[in-house]
Protein backbone atom coordinates (compact mmCIF):
# COMPACT_ATOMS: atom_id res chain seq x y z
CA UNK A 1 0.00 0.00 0.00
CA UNK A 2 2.96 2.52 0.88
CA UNK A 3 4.78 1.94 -2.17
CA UNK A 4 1.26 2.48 -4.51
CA UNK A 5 0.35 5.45 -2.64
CA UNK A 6 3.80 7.37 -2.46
CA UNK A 7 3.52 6.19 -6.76
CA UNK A 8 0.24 7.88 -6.96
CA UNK A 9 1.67 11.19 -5.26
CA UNK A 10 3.92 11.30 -7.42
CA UNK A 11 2.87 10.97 -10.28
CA UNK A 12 -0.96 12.76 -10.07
CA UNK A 13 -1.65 13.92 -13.44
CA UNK A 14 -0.68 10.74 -14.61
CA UNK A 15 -2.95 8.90 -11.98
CA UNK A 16 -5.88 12.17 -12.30
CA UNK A 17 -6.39 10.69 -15.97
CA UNK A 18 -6.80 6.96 -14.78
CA UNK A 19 -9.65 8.48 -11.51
CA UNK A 20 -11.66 11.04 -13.79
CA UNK A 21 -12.47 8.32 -16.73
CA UNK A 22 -13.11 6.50 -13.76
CA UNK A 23 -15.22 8.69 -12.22
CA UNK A 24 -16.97 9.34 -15.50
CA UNK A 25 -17.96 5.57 -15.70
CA UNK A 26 -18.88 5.22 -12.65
CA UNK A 27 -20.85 8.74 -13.18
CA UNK A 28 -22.86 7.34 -15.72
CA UNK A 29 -23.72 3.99 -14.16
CA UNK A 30 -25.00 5.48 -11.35
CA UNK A 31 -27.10 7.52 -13.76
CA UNK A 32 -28.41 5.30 -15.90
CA UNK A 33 -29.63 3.05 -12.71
CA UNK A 34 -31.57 6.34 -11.55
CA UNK A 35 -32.60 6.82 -14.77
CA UNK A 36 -33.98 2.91 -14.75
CA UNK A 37 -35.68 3.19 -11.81
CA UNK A 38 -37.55 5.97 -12.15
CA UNK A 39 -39.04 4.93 -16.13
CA UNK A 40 -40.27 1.85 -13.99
CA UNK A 41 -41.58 3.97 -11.26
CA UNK A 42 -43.36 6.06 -14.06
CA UNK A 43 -45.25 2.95 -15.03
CA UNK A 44 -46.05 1.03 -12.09
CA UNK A 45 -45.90 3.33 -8.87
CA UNK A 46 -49.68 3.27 -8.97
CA UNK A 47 -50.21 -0.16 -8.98
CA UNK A 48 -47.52 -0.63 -6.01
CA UNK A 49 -49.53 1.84 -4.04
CA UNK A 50 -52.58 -0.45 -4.60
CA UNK A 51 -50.38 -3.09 -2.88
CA UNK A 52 -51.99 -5.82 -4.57
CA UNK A 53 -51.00 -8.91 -4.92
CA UNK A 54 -52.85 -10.18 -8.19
CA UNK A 55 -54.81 -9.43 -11.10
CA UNK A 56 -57.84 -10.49 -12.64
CA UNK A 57 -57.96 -10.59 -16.59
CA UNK A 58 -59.53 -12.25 -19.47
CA UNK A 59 -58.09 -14.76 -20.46
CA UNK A 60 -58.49 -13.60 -24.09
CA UNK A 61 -56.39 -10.26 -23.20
CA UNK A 62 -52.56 -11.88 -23.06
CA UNK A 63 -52.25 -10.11 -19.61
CA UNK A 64 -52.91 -6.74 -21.00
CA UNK A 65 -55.37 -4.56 -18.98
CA UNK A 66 -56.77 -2.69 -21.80
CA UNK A 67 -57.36 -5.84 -24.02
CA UNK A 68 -59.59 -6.93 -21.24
CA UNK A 69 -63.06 -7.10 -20.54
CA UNK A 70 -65.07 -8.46 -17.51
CA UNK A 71 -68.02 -8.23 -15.70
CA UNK A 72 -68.06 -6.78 -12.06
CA UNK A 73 -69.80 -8.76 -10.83
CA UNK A 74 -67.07 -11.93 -11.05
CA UNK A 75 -65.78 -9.58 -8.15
CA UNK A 76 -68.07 -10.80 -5.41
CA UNK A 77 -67.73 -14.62 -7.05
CA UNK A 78 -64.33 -14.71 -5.75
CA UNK A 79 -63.64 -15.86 -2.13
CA UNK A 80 -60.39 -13.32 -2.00
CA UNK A 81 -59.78 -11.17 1.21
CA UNK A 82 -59.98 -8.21 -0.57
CA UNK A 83 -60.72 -7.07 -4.42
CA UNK A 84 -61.66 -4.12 -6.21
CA UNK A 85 -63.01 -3.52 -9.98
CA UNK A 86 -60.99 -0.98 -12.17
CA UNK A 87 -62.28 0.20 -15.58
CA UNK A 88 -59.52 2.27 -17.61
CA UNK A 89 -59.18 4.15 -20.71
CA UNK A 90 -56.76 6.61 -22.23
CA UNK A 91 -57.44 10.41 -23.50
CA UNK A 92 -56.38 14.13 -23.84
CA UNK A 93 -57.07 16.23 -21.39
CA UNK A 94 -57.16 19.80 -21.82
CA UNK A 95 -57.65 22.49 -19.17
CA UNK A 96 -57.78 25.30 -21.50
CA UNK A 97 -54.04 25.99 -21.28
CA UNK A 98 -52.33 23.21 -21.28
CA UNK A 99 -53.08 19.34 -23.19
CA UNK A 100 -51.34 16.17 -21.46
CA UNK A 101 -52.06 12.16 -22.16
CA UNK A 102 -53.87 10.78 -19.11
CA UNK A 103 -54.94 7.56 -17.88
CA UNK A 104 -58.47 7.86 -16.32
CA UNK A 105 -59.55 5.10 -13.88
CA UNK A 106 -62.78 4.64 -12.91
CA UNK A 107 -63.38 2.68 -8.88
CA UNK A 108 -65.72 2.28 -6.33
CA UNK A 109 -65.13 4.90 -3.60
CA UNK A 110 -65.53 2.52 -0.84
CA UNK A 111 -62.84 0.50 -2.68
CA UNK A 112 -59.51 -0.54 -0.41
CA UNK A 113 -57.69 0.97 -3.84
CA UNK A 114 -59.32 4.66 -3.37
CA UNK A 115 -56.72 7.19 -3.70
CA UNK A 116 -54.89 8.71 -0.48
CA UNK A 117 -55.66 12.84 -0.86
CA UNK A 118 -52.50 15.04 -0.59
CA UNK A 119 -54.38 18.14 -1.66
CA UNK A 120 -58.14 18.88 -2.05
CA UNK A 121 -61.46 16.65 -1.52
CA UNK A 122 -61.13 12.98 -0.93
CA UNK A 123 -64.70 12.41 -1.74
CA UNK A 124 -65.29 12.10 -4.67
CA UNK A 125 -68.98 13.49 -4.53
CA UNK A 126 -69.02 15.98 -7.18
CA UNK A 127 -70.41 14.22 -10.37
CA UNK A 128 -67.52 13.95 -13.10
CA UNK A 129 -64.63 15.39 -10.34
CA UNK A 130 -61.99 13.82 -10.48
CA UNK A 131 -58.60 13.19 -8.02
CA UNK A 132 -55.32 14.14 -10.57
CA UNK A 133 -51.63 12.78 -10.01
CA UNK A 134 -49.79 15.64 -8.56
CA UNK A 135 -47.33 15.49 -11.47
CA UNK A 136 -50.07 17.44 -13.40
CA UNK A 137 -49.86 20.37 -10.98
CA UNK A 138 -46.08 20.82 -12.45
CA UNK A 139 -47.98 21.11 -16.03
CA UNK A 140 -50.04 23.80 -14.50
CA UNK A 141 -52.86 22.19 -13.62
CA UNK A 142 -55.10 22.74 -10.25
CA UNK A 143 -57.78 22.32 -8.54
CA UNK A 144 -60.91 23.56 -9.80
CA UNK A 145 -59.72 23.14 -13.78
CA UNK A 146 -62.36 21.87 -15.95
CA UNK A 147 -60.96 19.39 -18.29
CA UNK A 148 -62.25 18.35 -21.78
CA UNK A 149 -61.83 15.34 -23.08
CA UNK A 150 -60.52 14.36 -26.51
CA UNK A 151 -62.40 11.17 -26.96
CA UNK A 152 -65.94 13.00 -24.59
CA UNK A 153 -67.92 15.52 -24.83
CA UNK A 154 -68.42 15.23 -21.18
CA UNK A 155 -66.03 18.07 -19.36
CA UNK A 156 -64.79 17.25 -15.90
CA UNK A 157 -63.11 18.99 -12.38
CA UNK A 158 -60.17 18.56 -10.70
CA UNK A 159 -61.25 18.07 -7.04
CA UNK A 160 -57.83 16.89 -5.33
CA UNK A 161 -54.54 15.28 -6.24
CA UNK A 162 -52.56 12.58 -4.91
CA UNK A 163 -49.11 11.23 -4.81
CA UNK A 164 -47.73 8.26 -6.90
CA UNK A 165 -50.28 8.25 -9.59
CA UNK A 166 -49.18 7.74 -12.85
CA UNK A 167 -49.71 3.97 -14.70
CA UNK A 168 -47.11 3.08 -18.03
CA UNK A 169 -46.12 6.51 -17.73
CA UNK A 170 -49.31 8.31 -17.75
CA UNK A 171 -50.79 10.36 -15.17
CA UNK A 172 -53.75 9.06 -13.58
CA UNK A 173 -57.22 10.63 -12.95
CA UNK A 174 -59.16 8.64 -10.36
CA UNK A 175 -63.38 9.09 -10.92
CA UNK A 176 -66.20 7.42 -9.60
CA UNK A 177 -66.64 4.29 -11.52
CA UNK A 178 -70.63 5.07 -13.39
CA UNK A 179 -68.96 8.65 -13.82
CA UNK A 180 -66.35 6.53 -15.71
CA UNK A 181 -68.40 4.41 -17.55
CA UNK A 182 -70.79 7.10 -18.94
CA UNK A 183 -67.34 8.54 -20.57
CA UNK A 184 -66.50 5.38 -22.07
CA UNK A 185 -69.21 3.56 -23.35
CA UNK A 186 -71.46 6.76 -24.09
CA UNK A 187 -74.76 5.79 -25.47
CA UNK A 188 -73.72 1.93 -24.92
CA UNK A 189 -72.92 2.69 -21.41
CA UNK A 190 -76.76 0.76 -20.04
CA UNK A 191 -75.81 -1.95 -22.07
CA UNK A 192 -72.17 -2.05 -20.94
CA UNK A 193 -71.92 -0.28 -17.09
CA UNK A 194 -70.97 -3.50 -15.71
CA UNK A 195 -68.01 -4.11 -17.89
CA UNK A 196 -64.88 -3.38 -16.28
CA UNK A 197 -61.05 -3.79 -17.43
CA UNK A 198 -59.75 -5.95 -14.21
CA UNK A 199 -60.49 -6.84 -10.80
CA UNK A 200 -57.35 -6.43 -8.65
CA UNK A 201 -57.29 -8.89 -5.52
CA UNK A 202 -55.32 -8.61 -2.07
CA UNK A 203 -54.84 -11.96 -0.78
CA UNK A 204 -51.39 -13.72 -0.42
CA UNK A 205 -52.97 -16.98 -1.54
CA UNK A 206 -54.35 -16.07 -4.94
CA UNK A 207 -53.05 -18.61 -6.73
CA UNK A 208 -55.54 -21.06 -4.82
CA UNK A 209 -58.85 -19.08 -5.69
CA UNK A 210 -61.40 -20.51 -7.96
CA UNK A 211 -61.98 -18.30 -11.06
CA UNK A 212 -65.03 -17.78 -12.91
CA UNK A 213 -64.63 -19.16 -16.82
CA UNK A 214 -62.86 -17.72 -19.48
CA UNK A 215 -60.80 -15.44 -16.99
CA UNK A 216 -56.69 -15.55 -15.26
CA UNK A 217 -55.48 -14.48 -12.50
CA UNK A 218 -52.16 -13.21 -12.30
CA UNK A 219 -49.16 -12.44 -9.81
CA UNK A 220 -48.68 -8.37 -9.78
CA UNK A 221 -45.09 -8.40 -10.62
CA UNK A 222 -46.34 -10.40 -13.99
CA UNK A 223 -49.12 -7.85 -14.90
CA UNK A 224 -46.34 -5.03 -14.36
CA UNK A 225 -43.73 -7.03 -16.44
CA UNK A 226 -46.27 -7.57 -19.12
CA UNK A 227 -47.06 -3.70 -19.38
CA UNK A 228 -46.23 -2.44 -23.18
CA UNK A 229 -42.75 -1.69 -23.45
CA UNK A 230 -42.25 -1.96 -19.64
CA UNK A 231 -39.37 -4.87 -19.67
CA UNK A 232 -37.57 -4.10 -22.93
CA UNK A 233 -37.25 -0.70 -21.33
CA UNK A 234 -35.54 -2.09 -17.97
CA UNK A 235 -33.35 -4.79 -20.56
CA UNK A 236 -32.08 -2.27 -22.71
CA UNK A 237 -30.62 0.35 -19.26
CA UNK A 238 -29.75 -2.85 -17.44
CA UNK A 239 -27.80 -4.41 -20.36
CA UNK A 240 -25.77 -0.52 -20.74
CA UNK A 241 -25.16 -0.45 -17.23
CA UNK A 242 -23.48 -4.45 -18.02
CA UNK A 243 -21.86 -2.78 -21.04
CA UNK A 244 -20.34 0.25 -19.01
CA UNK A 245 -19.04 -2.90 -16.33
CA UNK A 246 -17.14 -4.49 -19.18
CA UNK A 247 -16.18 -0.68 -20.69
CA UNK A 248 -14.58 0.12 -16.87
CA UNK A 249 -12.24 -3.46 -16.53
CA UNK A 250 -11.00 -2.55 -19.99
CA UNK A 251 -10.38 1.04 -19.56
CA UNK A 252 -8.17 0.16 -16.27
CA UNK A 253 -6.78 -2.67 -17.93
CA UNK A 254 -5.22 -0.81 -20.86
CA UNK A 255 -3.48 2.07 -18.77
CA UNK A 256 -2.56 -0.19 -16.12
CA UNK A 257 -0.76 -1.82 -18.77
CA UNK A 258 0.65 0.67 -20.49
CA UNK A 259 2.11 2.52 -17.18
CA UNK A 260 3.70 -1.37 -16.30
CA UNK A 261 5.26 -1.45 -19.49
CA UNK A 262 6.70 1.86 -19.43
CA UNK A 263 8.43 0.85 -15.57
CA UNK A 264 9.40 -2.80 -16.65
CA UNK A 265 13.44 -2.06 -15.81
CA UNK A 266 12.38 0.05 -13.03
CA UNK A 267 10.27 -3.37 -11.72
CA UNK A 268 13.28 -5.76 -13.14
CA UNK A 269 15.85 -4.08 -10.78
CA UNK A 270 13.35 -3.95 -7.35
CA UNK A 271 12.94 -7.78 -8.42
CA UNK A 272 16.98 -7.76 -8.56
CA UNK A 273 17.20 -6.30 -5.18
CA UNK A 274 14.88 -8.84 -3.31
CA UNK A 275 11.17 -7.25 -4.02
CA UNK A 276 9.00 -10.04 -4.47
CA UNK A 277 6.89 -10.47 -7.47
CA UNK A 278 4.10 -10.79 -5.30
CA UNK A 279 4.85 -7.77 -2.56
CA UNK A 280 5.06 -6.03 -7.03
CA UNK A 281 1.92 -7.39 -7.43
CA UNK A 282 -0.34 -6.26 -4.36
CA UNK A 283 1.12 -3.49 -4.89
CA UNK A 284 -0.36 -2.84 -8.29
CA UNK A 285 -3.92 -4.31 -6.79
CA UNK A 286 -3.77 -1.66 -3.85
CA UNK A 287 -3.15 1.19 -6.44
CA UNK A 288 -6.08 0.01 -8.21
CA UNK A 289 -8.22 0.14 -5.20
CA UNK A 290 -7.35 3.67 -4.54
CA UNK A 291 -7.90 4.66 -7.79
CA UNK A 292 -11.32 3.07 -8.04
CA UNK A 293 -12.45 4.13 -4.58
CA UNK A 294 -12.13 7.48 -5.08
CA UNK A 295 -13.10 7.84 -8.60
CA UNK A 296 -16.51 5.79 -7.25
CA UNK A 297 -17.18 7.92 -4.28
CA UNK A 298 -16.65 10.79 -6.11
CA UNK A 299 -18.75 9.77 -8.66
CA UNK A 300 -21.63 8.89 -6.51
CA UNK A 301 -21.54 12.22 -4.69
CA UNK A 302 -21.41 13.77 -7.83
CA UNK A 303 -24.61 11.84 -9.10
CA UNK A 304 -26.62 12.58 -5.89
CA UNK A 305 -25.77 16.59 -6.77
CA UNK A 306 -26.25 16.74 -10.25
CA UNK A 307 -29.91 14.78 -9.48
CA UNK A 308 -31.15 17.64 -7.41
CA UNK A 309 -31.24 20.21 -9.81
CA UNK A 310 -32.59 17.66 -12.08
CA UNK A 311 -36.15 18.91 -13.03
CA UNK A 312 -39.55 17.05 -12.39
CA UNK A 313 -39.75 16.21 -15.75
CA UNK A 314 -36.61 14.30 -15.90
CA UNK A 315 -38.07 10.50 -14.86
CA UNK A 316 -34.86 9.94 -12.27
CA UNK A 317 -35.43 8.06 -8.82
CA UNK A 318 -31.90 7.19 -7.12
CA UNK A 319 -32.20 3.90 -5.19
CA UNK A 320 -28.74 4.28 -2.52
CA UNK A 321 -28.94 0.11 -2.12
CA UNK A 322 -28.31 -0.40 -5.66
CA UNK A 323 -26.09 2.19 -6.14
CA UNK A 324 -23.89 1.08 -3.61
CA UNK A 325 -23.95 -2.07 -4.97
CA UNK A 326 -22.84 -0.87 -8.83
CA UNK A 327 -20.47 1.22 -6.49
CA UNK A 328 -18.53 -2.03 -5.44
CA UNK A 329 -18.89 -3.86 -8.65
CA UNK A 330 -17.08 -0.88 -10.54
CA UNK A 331 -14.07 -1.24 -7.84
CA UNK A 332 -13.69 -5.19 -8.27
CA UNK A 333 -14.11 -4.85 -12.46
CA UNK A 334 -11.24 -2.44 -12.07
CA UNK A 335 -8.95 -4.79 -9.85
CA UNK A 336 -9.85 -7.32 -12.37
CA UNK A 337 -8.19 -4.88 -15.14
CA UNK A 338 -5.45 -5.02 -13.43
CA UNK A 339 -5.05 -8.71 -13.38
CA UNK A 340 -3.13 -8.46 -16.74
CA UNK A 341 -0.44 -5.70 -15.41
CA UNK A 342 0.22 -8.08 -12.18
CA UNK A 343 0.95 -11.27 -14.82
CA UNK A 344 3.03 -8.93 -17.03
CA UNK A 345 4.89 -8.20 -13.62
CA UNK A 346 5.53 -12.05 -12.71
CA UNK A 347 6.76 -12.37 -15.73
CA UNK A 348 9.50 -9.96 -15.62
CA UNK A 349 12.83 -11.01 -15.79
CA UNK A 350 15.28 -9.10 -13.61
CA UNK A 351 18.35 -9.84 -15.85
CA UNK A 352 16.34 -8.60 -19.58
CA UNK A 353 14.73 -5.77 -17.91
CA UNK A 354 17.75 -4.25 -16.82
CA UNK A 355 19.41 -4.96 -20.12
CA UNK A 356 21.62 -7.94 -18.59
């Protein structure tokens, strides 16, 4: 450790080159897993809030929610702890000012999946109000808007928003479920007011219920996974974030190696004297380390900064857990770079590199 430290001193610009393209790396790793978790967030956080743990679909639908088509009433046929019908459709929604894709969802209000208030009326009493995700607010909407629709005629309020509404990206409006239904089926809706999209279900044994015909019932995480676009978007970060692993061994690997072939006679005669190949060789290893560590740390300080003046719009969520763990996978792909400047080193010979 003493001789790769007193190395590093001096010789920093040298060594400065080797930490910032570390730091960069490492920079954008922990970026790019921020920037993963929060496009997933965007598409499921309102489904975690539910806290369900499965989903009721048609069989006919391939897991998709908006394929799907059931009667409410299979609701009450199944003996689950707790369920709740949800009837969905996408639109426009324009305040007068501003026009933003939304995802309305019509529910009972007595429902266990009723949305928690963070700013206006939790009732949902007035006829066509509606509760907004709060990420509208930052689009300039508020309560008291009236919203048209671009697929209704039928105009409705903003009566409250809540937190952690938004489903495959979209920001949710919650409404009462007939409310809903007049929107969506129009002047099918007597014909069609029991026809809902899913029926979500909160019981941990699920998988043991008995379903009505022609319908499947399926684990959350599934129903999130099967969302459109939702795991080709996580594959395609995930697999960059892999990429930038591979990018950081061989990065180290090539300037470790280049900087051990420039002091091959300089290694030769400390082998000469007595320095083991091995004391050479941690040696090497250690420098590594340092160099990693504090290209990491600086990295991930660096990421936490540049994230708060990030704005809303930016889909970003930083999960510390994972980061740490990218953190310590960057530092042992590095050591592994360095793997091919500590054989180089055994394979000195004392005698040749000193021109004997």
């Amino acid at each position: 450790m003493f001789l790769a430290w007193s190395e590093i001193k001096k010789n920093k610009l040298r060594f400065l080159l080797i930490t910032s393209i570390l730091l960069l790396v490492s920079f954008l790793v922990f970026f790019l897993s921020g920037l993963a978790n929060g496009l997933a967030s965007m598409n499921r956080e309102a489904i975690d809030t539910w806290n369900v743990d499965a989903v009721l679909l048609t069989e006919e639908s391939d897991k998709s929610l908006y394929e799907s088509a059931l009667n409410k009433e299979v609701a009450d046929e199944l003996d689950a702890k707790e369920t709740a019908v949800v009837s969905q459709m996408g639109a426009i929604a324009n305040n007068g000012d501003t026009k933003q894709n939304v995802m309305l969802f019509g529910i009972d209000r007595e429902e266990f999946i009723k949305p928690e208030v963070s700013e206006g009326d939790p009732t949902f009493y007035v006829q066509n109000g509606v509760v907004a995700s709060d990420v509208l607010k930052d689009e300039g909407f508020k309560i008291g808007d009236t919203l048209e629709l671009s697929s209704s005629d039928t105009e409705l309020t903003i009566v409250g928003f809540t937190e952690k509404a938004r489903f495959n990206a979209s920001p949710i409006l919650y409404m009462k479920l007939n409310d809903m239904q007049k929107i969506k089926f129009g002047d099918a809706y007597t014909m069609n007011k029991d026809v809902v999209n899913a029926v979500v279900v909160k019981d941990k044994d699920w998988d043991t219920l008995s379903l009505p015909d022609n319908t499947e019932i399926i684990e959350t995480e599934t129903f999130i996974e099967n969302l459109p676009g939702y795991t080709e978007q996580n594959l395609t970060l995930t697999y960059m974030i892999y990429f930038l692993f591979v990018i950081s061994a061989a990065i180290v690997a090539i300037f470790l190696y280049v900087l051990t072939v420039q002091k091959i006679s300089m290694f030769g005669l400390m082998k000469a004297q007595g320095i083991s190949s091995a004391y050479l060789a941690r040696s090497v290893v250690a420098q590594t380390f340092i160099l990693a560590l504090i290209g990491v740390v600086l990295a991930f300080g660096l990421t936490l900064l540049a994230g708060s003046f990030l704005p809303n719009a930016v889909p970003i969520m930083f999960d510390i857990p994972t980061m740490i763990l990218y953190g310590l996978i960057l530092i042992v792909v590095a050591i592994l770079g360095a793997v091919i400047s500590v054989w180089t080193i055994i394979r000195i010979d004392p005698l040749e590199a000193i021109g004997g």
